[in-house]
Protein backbone atom coordinates (compact mmCIF):
# COMPACT_ATOMS: atom_id res chain seq x y z
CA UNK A 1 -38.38 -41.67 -25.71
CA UNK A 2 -40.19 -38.55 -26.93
CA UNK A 3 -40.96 -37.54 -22.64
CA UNK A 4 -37.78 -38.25 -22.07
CA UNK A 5 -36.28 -36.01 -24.65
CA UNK A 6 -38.63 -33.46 -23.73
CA UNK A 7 -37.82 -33.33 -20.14
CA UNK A 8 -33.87 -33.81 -21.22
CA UNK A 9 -34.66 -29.96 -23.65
CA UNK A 10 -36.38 -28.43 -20.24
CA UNK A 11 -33.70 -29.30 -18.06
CA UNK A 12 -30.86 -27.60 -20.69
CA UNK A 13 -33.31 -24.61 -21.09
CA UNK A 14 -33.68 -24.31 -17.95
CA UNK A 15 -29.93 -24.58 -16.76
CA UNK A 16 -28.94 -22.20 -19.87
CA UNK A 17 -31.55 -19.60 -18.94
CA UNK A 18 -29.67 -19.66 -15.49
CA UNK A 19 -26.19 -19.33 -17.15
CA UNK A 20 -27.29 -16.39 -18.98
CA UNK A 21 -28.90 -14.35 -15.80
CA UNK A 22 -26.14 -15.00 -14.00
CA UNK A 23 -24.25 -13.08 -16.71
CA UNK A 24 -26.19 -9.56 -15.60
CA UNK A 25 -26.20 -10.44 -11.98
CA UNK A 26 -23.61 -8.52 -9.72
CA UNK A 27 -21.40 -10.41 -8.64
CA UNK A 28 -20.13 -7.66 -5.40
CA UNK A 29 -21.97 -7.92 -2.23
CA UNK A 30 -21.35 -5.17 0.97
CA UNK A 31 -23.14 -4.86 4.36
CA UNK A 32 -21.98 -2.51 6.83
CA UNK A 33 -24.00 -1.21 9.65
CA UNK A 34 -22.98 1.93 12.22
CA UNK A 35 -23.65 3.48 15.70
CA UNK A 36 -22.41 6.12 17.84
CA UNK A 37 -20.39 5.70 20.57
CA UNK A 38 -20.11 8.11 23.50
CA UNK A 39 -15.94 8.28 23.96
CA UNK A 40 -13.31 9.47 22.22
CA UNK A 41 -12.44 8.09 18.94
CA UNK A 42 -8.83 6.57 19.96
CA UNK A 43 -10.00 4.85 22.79
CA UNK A 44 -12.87 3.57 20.39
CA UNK A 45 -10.04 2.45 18.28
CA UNK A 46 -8.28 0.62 20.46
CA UNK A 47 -10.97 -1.58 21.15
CA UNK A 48 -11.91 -2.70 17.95
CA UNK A 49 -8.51 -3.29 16.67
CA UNK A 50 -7.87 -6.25 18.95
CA UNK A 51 -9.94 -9.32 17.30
CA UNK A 52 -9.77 -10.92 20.86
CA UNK A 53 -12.06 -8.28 21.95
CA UNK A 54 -14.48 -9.45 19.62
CA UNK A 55 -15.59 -12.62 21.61
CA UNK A 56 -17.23 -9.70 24.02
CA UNK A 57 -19.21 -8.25 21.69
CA UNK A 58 -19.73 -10.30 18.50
CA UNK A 59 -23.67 -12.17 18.10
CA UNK A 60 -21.63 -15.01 16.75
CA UNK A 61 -19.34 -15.17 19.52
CA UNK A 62 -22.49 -15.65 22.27
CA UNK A 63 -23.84 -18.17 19.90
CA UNK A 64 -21.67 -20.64 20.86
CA UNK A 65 -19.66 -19.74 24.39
CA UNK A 66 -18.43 -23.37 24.08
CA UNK A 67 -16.48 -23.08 20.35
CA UNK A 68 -12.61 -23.80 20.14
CA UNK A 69 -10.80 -20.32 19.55
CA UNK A 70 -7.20 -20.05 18.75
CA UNK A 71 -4.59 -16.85 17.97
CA UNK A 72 -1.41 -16.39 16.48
CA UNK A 73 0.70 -13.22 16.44
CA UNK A 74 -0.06 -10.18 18.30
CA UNK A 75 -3.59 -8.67 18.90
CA UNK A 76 -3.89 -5.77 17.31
CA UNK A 77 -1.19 -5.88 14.45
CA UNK A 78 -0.70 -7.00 11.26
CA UNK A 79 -1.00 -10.73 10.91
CA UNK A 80 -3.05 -11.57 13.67
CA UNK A 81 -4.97 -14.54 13.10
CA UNK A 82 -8.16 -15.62 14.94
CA UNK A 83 -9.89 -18.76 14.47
CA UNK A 84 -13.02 -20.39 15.69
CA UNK A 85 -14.11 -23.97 15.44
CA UNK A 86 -17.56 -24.36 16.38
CA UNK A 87 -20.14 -27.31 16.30
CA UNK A 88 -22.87 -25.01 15.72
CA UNK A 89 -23.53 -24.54 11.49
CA UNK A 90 -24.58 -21.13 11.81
CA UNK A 91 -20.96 -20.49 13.03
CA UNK A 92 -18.87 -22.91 11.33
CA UNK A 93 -15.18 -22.84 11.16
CA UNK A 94 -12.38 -20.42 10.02
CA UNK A 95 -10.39 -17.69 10.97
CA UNK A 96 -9.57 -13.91 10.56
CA UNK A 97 -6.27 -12.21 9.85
CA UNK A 98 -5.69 -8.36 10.22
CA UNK A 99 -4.59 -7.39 7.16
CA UNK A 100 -4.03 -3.89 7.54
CA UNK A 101 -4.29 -0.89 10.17
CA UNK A 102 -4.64 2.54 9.84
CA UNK A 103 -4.15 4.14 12.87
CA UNK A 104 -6.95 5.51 14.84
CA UNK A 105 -8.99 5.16 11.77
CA UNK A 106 -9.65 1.75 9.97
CA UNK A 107 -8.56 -1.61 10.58
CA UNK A 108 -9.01 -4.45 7.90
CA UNK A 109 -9.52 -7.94 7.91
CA UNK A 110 -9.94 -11.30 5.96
CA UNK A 111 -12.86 -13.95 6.62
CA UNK A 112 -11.60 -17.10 5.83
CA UNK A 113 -14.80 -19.53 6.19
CA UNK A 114 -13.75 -22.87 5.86
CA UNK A 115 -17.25 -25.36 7.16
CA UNK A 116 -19.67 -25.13 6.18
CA UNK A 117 -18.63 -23.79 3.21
CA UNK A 118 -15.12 -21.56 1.96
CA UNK A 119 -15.32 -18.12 1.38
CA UNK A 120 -12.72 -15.73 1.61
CA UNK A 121 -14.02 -12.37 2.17
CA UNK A 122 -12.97 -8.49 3.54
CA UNK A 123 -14.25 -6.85 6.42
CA UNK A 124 -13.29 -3.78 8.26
CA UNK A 125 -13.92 -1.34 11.81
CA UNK A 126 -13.45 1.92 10.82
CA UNK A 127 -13.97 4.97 13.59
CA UNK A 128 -14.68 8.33 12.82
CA UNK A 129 -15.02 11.15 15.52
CA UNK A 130 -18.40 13.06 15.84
CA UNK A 131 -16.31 15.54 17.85
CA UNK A 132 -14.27 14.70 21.16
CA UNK A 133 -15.87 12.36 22.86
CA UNK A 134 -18.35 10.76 20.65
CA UNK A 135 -17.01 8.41 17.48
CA UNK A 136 -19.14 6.66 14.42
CA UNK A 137 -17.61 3.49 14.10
CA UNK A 138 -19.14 1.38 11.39
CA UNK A 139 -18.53 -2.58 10.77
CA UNK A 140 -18.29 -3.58 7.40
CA UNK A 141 -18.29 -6.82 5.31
CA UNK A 142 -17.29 -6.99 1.22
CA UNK A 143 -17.79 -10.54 -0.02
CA UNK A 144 -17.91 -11.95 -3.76
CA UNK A 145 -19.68 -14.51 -5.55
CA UNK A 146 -17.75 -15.41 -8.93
CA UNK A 147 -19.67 -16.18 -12.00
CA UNK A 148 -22.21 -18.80 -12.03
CA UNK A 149 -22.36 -18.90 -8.12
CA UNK A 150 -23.36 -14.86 -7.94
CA UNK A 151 -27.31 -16.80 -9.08
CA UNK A 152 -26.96 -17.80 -5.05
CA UNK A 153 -27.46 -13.65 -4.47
CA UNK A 154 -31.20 -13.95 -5.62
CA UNK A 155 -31.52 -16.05 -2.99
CA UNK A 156 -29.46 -14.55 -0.05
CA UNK A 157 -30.23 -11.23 1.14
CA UNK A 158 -26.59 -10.22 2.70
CA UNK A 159 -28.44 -7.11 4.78
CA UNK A 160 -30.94 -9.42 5.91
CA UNK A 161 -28.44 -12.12 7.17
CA UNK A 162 -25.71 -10.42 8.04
CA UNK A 163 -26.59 -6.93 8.90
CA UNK A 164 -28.76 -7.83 12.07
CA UNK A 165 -25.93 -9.78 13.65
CA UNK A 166 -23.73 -6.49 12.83
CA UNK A 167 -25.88 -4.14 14.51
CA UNK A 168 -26.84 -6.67 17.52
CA UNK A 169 -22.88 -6.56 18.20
CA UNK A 170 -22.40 -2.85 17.71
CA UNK A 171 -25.20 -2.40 20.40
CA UNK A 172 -23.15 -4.88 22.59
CA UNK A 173 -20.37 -2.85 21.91
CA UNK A 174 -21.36 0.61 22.64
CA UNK A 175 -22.98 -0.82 25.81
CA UNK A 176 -19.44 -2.39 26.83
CA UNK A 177 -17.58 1.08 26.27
CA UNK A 178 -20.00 3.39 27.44
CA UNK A 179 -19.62 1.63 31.26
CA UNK A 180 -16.14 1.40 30.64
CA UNK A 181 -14.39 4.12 32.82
């Protein structure tokens, strides 16, 4: 009885010393990566603003060529909806919805991950011109892990994960455009 009252007072310990990192952790996570791209910033634009376009440059999209994909709305608005359906786990399932454009500059989204685990998170293009015909566009992710969950960040490094798959698609990218007459 003794052992297993001892083992009962480790386990609490244990679990409470977890509760109260958690407390200091952040909670805010952000990965973004950037390249140049040799044409004009509105051209640039209108590119990344339609999600469709993102199946030609996108890591995840070339993971699986074989995933279900379906749209709603108009490409490149407003409420545009893509979602993906894909047997592989490091793809899952879910969708993204443009949530907000500002013209020749930034377009937002939300990441809705549904399998293998929900998430909701906010991600963004945004261009910027280096002068007339070369743009910075970056690729951006914001994601957050509420309170006791954010003791998951110790364990996931975000730039590690995430970032390589950002820049392996900007590279895709800038290839794509720069042939592009």
């Amino acid at each position: 009885m003794k052992i297993l009252k001892t083992i009962l007072i480790g386990i609490g310990s244990l679990i409470a010393l977890v509760l109260i990192v958690a407390l200091f952790l952040e909670k805010d996570y952000a990965v973004s990566r950037e390249i140049s791209i040799n044409k004009p910033k509105q051209e640039v634009f209108d590119y990344v603003k339609l999600l469709k376009n993102q199946d030609n440059f996108s890591k995840w999209a070339s993971m699986d060529p074989a995933m279900e994909k379906a749209y709603s709305g108009t490409d490149g608005t407003v409420g545009f909806v893509s979602a993906w359906d894909s047997q592989n786990e490091d793809i899952g399932k879910g969708e993204q919805e443009i949530k907000k454009i500002t013209e020749g500059e930034k377009i937002e989204y939300e990441l809705r991950f549904i399998e293998p685990f929900e998430s909701k998170d906010a991600a963004y293009f945004s261009t910027t011109a280096i002068n007339d015909s070369t743009t910075l566009v970056k690729w951006g992710f914001d994601g957050h892990m509420a309170y006791p969950m954010n003791t998951m960040l110790l364990f996931m490094n975000f730039e590690e994960m995430i970032g390589g798959d950002f820049q392996t698609g900007l590279i895709t990218l800038k290839g794509i455009l720069e042939t592009k007459s």
